[in-house]
N, C-alpha and C. Protein backbone atom coordinates (compact mmCIF):
# COMPACT_ATOMS: atom_id res chain seq x y z
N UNK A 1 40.62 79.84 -16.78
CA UNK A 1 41.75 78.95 -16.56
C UNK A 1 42.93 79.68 -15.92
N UNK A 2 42.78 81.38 -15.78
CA UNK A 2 43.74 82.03 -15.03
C UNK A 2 44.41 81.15 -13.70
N UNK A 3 43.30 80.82 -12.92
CA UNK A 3 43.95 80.32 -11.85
C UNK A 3 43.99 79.19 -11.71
N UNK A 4 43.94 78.09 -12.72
CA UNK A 4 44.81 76.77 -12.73
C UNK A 4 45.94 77.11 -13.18
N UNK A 5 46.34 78.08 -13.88
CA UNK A 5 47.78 78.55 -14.81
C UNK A 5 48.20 78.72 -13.33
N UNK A 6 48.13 79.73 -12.52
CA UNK A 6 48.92 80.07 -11.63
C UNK A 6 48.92 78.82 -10.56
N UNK A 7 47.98 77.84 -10.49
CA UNK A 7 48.69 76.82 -9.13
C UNK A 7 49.41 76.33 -10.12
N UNK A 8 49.46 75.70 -11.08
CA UNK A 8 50.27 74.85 -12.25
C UNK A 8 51.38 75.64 -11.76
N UNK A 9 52.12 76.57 -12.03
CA UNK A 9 53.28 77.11 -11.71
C UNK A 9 53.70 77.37 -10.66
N UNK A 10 53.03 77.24 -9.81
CA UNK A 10 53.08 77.60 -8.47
C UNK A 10 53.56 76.10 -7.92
N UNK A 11 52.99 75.14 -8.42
CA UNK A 11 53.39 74.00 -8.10
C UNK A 11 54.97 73.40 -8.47
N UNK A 12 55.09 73.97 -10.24
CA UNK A 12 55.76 73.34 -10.44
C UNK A 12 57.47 73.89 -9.91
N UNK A 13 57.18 74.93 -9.05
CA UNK A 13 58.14 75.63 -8.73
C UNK A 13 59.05 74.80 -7.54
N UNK A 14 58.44 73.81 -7.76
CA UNK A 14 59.19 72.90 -6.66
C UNK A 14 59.92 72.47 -7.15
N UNK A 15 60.05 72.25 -8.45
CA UNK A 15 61.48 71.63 -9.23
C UNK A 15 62.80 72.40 -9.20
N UNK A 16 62.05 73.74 -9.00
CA UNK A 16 63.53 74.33 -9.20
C UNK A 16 63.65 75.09 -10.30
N UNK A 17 62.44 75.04 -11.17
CA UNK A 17 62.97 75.46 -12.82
C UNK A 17 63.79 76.23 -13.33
N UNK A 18 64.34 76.02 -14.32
CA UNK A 18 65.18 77.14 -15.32
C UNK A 18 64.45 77.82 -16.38
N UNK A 19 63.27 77.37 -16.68
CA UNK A 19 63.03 77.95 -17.73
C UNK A 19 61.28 76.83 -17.66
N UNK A 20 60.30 77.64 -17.58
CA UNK A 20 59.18 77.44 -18.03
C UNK A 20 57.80 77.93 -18.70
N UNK A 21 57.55 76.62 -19.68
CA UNK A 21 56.38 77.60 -20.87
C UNK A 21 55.17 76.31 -20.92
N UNK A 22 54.02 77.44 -20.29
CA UNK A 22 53.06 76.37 -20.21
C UNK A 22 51.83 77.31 -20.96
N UNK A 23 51.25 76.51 -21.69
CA UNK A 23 50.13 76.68 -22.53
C UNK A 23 48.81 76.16 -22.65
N UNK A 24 47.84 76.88 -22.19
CA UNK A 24 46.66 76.68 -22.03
C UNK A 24 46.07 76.07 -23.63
N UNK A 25 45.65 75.04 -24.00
CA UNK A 25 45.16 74.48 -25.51
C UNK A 25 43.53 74.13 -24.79
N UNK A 26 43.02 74.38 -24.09
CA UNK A 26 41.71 74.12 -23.96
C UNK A 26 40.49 74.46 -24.84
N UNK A 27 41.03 75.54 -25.34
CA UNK A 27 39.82 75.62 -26.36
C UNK A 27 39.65 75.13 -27.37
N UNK A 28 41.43 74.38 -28.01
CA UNK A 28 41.19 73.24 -29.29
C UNK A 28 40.67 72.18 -29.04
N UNK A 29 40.00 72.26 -27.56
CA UNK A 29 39.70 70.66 -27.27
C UNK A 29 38.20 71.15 -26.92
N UNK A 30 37.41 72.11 -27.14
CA UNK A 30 36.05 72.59 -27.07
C UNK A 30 35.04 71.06 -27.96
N UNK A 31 34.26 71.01 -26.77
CA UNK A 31 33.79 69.32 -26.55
C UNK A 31 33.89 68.48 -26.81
N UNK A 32 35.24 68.32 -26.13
CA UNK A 32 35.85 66.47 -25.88
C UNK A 32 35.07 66.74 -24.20
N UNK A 33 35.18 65.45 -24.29
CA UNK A 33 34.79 64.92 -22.88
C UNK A 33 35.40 65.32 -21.34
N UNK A 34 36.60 65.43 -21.72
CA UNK A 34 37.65 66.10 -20.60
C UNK A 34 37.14 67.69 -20.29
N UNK A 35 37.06 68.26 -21.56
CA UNK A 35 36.55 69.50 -21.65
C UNK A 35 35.45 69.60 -20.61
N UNK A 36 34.52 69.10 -20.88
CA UNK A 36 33.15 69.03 -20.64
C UNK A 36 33.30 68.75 -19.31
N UNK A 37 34.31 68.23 -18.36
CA UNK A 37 33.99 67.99 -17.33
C UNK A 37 35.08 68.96 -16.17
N UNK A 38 35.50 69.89 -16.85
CA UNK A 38 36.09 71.07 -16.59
C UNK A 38 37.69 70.71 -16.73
N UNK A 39 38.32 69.96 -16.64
CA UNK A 39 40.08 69.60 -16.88
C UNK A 39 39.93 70.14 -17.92
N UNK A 40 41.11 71.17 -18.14
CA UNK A 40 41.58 71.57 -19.05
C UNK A 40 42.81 70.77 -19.82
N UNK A 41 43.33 71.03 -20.79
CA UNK A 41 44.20 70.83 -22.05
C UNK A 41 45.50 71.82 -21.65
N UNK A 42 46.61 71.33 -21.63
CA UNK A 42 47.83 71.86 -21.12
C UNK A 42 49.38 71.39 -21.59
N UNK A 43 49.86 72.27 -22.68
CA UNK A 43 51.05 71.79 -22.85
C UNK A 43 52.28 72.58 -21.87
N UNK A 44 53.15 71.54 -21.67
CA UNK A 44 54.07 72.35 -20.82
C UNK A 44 56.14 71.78 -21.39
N UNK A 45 56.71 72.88 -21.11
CA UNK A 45 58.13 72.46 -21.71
C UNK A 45 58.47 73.36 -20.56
N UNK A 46 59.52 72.52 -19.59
CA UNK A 46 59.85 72.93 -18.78
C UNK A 46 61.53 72.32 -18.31
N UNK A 47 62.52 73.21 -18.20
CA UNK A 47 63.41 73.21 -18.05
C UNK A 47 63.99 73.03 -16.41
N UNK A 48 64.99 71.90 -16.29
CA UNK A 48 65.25 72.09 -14.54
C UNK A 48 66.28 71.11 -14.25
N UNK A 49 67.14 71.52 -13.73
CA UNK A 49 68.06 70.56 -13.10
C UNK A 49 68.05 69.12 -12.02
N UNK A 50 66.45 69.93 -11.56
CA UNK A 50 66.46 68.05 -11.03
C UNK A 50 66.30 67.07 -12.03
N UNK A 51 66.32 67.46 -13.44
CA UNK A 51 65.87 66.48 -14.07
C UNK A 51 67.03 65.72 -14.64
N UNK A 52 68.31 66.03 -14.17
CA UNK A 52 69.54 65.90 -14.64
C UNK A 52 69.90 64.10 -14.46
N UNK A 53 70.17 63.48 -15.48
CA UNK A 53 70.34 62.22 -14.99
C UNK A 53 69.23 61.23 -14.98
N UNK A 54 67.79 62.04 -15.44
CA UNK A 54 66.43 60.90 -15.44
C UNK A 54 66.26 60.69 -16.72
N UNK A 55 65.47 59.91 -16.97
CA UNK A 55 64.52 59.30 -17.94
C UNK A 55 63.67 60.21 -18.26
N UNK A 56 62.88 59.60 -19.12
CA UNK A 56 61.48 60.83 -19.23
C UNK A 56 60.47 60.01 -18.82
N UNK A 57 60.06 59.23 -18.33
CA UNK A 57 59.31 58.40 -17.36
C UNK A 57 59.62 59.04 -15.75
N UNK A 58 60.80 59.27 -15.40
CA UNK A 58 61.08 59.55 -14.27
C UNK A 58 60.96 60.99 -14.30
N UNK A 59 61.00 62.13 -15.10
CA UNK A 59 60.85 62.84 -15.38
C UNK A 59 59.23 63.17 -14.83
N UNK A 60 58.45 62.82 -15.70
CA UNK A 60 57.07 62.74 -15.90
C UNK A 60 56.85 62.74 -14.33
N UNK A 61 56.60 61.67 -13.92
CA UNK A 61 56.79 61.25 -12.58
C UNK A 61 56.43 62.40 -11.35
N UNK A 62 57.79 62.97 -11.73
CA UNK A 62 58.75 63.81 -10.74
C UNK A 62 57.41 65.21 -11.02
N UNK A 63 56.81 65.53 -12.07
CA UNK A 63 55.96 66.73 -12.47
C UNK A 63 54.83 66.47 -12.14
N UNK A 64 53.76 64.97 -11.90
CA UNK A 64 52.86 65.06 -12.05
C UNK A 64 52.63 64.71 -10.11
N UNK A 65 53.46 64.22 -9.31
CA UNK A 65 53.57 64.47 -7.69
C UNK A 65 53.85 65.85 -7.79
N UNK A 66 54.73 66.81 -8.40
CA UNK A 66 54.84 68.31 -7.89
C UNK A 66 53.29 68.85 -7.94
N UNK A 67 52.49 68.47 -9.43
CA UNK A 67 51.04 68.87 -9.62
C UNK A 67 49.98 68.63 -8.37
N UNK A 68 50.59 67.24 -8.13
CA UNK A 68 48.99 66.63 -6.85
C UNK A 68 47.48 66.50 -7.66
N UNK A 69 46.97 67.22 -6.69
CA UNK A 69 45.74 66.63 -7.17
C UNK A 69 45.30 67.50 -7.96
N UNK A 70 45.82 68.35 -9.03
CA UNK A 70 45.65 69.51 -10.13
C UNK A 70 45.33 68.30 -11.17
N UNK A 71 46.38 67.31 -10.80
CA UNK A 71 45.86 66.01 -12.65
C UNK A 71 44.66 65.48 -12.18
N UNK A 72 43.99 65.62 -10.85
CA UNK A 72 43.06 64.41 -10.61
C UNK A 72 41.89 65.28 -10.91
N UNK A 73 41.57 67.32 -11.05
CA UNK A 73 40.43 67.50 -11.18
C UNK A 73 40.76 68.77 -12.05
N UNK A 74 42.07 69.56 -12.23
CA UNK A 74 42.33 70.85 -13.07
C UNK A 74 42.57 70.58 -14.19
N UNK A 75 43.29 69.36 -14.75
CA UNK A 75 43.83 69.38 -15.66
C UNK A 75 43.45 67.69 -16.19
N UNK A 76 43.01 67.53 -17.37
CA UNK A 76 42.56 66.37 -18.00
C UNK A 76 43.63 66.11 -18.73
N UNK A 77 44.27 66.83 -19.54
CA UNK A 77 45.50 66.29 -20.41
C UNK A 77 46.59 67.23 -20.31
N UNK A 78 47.79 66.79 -20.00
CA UNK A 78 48.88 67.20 -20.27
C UNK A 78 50.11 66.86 -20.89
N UNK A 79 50.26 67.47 -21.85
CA UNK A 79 51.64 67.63 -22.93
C UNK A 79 52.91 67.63 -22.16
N UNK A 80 54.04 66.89 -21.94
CA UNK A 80 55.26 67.00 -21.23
C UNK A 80 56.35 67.19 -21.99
N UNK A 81 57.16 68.01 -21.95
CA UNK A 81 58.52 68.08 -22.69
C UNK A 81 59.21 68.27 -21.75
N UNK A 82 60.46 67.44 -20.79
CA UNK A 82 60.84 67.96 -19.80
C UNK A 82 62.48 67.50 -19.94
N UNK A 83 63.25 68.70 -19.91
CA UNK A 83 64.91 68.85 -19.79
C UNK A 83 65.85 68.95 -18.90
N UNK A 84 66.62 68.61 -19.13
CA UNK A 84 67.76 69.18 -18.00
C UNK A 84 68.53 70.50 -18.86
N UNK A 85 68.96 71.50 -18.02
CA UNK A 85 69.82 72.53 -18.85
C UNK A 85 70.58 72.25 -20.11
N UNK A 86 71.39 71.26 -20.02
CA UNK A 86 71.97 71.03 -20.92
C UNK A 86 71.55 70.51 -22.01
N UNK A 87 69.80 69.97 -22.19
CA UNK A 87 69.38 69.34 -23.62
C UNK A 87 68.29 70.61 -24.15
N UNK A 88 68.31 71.86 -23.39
CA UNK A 88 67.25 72.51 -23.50
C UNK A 88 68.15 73.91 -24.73
């Protein structure tokens, strides 16, 4: 999963971040179905000023277009916690 970690960040570097912590949980999910079909399990808490002024719908949003097509075949589930500086 080394190198889904690194496009994951590589991607999400389009936000701008202040502060990001992303965590590989794939192996607590050792055969679920997602598993099994290679998407990994991914929590992420990520800090950033574009997020200043959104929702967490709009939020979400805004992370899973930076991802592309990483949600459609790298990643099966992802955990979102997403801030602006000031709630982080």
């Amino acid at each position: 999963m080394r190198a889904t970690e690194e496009l994951i960040r590589e991607r999400l570097a389009a936000l701008k971040p202040v502060a990001v912590d992303l965590r590989d949980e794939s192996a607590q999910h050792a055969g679920h179905a997602g598993a099994a079909s290679g998407g990994g399990h991914w929590q992420l808490t990520i800090v950033s000023e574009a997020f200043r002024g959104k929702n967490a719908v709009a939020r979400h949003r805004m992370i899973y277009e930076a991802l592309g097509d990483l949600m459609k075949r790298d990643i099966h589930a992802l955990k979102i916690e997403a801030f602006a500086p000031e709630q982080s």
